[in-house]
N, C-alpha and C. Protein backbone atom coordinates (compact mmCIF):
# COMPACT_ATOMS: atom_id res chain seq x y z
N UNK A 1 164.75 -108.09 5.00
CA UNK A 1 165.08 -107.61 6.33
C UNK A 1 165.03 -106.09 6.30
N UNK A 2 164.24 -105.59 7.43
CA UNK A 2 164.00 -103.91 7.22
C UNK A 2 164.77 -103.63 8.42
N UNK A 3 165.54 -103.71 8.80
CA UNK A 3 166.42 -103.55 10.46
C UNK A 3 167.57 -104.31 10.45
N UNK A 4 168.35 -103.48 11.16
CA UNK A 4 169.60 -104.24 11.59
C UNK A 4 168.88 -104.98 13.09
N UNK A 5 169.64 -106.49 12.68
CA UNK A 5 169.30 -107.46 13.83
C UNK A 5 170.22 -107.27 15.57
N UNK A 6 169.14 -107.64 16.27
CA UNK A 6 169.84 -107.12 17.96
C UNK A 6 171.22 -108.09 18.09
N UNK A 7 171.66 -108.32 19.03
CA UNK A 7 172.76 -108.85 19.30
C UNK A 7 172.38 -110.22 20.33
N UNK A 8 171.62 -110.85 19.99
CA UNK A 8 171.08 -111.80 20.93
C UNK A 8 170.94 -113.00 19.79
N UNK A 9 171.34 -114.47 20.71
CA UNK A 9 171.39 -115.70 19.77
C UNK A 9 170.00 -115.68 19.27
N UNK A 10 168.55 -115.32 19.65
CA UNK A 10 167.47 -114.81 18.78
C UNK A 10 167.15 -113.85 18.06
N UNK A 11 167.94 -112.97 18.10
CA UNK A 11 168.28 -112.14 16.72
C UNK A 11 169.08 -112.96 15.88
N UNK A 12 170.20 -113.26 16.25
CA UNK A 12 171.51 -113.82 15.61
C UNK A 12 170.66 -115.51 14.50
N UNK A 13 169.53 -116.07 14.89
CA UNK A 13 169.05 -116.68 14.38
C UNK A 13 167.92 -116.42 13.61
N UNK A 14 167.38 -115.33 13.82
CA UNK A 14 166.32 -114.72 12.69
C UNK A 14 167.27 -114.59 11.56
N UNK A 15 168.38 -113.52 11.67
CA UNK A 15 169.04 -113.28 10.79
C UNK A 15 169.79 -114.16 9.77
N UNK A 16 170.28 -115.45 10.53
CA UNK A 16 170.65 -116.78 9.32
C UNK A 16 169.04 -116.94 8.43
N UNK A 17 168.13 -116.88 9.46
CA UNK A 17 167.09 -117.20 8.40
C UNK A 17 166.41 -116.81 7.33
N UNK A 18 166.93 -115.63 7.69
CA UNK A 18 166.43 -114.25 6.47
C UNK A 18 167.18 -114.67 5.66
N UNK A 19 168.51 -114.64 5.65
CA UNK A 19 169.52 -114.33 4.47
C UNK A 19 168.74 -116.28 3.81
N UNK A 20 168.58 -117.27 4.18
CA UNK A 20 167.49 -118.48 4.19
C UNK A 20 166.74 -117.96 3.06
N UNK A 21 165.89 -117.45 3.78
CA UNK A 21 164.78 -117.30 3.31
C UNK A 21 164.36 -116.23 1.67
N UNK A 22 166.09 -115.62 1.49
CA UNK A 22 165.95 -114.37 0.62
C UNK A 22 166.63 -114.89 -0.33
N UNK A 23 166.81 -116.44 -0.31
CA UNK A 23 167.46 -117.23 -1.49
C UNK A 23 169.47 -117.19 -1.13
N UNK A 24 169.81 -116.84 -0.47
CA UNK A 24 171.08 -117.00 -0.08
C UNK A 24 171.39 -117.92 0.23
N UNK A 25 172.90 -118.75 0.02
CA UNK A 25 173.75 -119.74 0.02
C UNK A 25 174.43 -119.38 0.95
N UNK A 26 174.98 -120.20 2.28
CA UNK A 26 176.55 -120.04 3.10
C UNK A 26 177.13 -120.19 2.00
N UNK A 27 178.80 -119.75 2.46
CA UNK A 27 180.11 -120.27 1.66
C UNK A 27 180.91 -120.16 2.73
N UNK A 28 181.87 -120.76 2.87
CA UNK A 28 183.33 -120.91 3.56
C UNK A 28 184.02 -119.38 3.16
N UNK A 29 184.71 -118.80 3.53
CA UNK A 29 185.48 -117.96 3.43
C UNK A 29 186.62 -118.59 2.14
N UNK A 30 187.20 -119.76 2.13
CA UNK A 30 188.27 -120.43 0.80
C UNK A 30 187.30 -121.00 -0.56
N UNK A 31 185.99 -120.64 -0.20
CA UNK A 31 185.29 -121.11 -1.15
C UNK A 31 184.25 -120.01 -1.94
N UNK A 32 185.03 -119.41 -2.92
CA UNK A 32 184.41 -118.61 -3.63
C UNK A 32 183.67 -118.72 -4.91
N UNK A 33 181.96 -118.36 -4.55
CA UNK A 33 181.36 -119.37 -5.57
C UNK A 33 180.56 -117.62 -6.08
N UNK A 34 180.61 -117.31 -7.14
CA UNK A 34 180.55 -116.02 -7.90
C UNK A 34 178.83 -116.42 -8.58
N UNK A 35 178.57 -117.35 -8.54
CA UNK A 35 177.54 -118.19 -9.47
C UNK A 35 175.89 -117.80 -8.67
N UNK A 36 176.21 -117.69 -7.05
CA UNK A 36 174.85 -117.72 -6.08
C UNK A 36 175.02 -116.43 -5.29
N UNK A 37 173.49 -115.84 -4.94
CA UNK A 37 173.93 -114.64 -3.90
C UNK A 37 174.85 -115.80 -2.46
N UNK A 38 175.97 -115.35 -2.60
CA UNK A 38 176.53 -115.92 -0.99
C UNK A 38 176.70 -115.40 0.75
N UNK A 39 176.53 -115.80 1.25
CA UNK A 39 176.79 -115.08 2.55
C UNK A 39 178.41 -115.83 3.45
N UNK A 40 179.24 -115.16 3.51
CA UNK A 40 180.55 -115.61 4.01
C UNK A 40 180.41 -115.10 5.71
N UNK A 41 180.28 -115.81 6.76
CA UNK A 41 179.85 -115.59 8.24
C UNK A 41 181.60 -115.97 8.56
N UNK A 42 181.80 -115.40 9.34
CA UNK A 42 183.14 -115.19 9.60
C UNK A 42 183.76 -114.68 11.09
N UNK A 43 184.34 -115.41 12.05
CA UNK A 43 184.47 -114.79 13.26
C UNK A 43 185.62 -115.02 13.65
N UNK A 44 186.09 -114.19 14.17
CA UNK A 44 186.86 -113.76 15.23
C UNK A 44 186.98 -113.97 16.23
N UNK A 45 187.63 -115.16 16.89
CA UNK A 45 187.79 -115.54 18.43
C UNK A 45 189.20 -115.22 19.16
N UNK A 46 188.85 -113.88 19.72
CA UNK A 46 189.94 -113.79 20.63
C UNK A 46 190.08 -114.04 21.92
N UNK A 47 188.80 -113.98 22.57
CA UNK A 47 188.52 -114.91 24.34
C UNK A 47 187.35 -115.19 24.04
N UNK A 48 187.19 -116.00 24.81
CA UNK A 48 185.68 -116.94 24.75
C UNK A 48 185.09 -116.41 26.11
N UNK A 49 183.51 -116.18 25.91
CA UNK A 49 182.44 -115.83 26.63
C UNK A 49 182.17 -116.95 27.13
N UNK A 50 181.06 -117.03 28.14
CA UNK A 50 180.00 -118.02 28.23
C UNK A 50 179.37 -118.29 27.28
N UNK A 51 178.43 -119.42 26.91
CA UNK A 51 177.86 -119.40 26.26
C UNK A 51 177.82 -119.37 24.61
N UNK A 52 179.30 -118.81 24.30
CA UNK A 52 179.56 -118.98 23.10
C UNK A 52 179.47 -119.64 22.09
N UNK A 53 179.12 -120.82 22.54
CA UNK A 53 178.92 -122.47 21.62
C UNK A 53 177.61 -122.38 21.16
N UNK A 54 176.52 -121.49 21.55
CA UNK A 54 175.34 -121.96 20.92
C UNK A 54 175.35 -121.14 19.16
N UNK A 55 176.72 -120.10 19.08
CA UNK A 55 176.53 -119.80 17.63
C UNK A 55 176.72 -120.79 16.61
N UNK A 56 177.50 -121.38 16.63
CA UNK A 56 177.85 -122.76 15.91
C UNK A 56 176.44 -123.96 15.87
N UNK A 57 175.95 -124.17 17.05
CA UNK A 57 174.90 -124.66 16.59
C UNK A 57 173.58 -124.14 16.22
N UNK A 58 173.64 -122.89 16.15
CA UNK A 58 172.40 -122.08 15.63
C UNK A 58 172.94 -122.32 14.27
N UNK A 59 174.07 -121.88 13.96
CA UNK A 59 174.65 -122.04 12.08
C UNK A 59 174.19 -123.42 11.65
N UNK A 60 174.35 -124.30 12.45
CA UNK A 60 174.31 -125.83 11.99
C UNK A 60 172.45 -126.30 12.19
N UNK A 61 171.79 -125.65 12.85
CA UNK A 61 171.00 -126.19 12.75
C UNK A 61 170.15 -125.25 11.22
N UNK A 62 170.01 -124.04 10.96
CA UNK A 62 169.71 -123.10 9.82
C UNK A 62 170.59 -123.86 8.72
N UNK A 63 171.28 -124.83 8.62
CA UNK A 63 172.17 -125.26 7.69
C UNK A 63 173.78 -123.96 6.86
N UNK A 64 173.47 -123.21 7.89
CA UNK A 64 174.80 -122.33 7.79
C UNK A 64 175.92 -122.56 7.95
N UNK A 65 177.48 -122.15 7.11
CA UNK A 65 178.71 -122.64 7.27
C UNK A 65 178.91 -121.40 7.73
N UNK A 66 180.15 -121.53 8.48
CA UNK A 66 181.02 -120.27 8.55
C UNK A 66 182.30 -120.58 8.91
N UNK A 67 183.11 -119.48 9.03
CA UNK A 67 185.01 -119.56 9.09
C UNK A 67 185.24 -119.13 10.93
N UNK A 68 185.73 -119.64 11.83
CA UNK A 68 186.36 -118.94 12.91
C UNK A 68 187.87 -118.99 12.52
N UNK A 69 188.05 -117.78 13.47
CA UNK A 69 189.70 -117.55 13.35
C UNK A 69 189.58 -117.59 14.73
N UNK A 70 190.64 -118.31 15.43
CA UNK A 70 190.84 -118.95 16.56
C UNK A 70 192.43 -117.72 17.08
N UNK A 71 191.99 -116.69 18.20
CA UNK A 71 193.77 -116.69 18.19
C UNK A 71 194.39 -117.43 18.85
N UNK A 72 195.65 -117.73 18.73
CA UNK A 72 196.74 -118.42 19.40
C UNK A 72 197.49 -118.28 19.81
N UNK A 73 197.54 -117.72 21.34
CA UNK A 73 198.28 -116.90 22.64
C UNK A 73 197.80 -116.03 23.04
N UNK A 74 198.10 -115.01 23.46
CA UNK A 74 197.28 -114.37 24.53
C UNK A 74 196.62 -112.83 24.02
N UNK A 75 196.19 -111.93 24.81
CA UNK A 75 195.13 -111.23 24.18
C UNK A 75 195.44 -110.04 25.62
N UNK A 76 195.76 -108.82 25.17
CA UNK A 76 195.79 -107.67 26.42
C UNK A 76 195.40 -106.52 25.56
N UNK A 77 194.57 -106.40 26.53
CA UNK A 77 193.48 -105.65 25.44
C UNK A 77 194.01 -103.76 25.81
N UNK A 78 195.26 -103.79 26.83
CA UNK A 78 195.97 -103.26 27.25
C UNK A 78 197.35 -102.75 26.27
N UNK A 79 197.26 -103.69 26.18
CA UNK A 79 198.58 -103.95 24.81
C UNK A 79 198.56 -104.75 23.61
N UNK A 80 199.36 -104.75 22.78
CA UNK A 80 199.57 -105.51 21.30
C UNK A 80 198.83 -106.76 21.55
N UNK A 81 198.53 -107.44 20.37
CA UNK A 81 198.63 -108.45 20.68
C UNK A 81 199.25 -109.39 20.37
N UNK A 82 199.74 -110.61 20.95
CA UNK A 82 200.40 -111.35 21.50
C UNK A 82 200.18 -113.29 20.29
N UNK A 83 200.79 -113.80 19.91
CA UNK A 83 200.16 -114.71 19.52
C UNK A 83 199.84 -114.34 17.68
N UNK A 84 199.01 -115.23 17.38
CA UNK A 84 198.24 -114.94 16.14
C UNK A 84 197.18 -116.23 15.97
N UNK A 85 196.68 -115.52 14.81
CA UNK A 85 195.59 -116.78 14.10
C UNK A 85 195.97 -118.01 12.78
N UNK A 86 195.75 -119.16 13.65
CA UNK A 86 196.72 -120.17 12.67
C UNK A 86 195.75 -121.06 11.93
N UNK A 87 195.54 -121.72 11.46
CA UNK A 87 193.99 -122.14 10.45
C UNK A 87 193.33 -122.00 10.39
N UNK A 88 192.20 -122.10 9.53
CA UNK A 88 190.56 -121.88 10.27
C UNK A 88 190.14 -123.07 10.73
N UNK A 89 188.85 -122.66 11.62
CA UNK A 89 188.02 -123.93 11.75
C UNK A 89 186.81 -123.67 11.04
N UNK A 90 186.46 -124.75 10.20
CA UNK A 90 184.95 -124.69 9.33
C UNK A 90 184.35 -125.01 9.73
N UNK A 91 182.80 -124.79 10.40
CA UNK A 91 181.85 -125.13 11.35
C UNK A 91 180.47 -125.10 10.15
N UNK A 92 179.66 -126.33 10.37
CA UNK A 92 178.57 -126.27 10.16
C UNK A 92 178.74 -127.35 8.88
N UNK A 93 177.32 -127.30 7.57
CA UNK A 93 177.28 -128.55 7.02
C UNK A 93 178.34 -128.50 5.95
């Protein structure tokens, strides 16, 4: 990869494929494997967009895992925040 990738689910899917294609392994964020180049994909959900669901199945169809952190209560982007992040969810194979 000679560029940082755009911000679009067709960038966002070239880019699983590169790291694919350059011999890289997903890993889970609790699963630390020292043995393969790894890639740990990792997000942050504090409000949900439109459209948001097609990252998860872009990961799943490239055969990519990754970690969301889900928050839990509210979000003022005004003030503190409110709530926190309580398990992960593991998405993909």
């Amino acid at each position: 990869m000679n560029r940082l990738p755009g911000f679009s689910f067709d960038d966002y899917q070239i880019l699983l494929e590169s790291f694919k294609d350059s011999d890289y392994r997903f890993g889970r964020i609790c699963d630390k494997d020292t043995a393969y180049k790894t890639v740990y994909l990792r997000h942050d959900v504090d409000f949900f967009l439109s459209g948001w669901e097609r990252i998860p199945q872009l990961e799943h169809a490239t055969g990519a895992v990754a970690t969301y952190y889900i928050l839990v209560g509210q979000y003022d982007i005004t003030a503190k925040k409110t709530g926190g992040y309580r398990n992960a969810h593991f998405v993909g194979a």
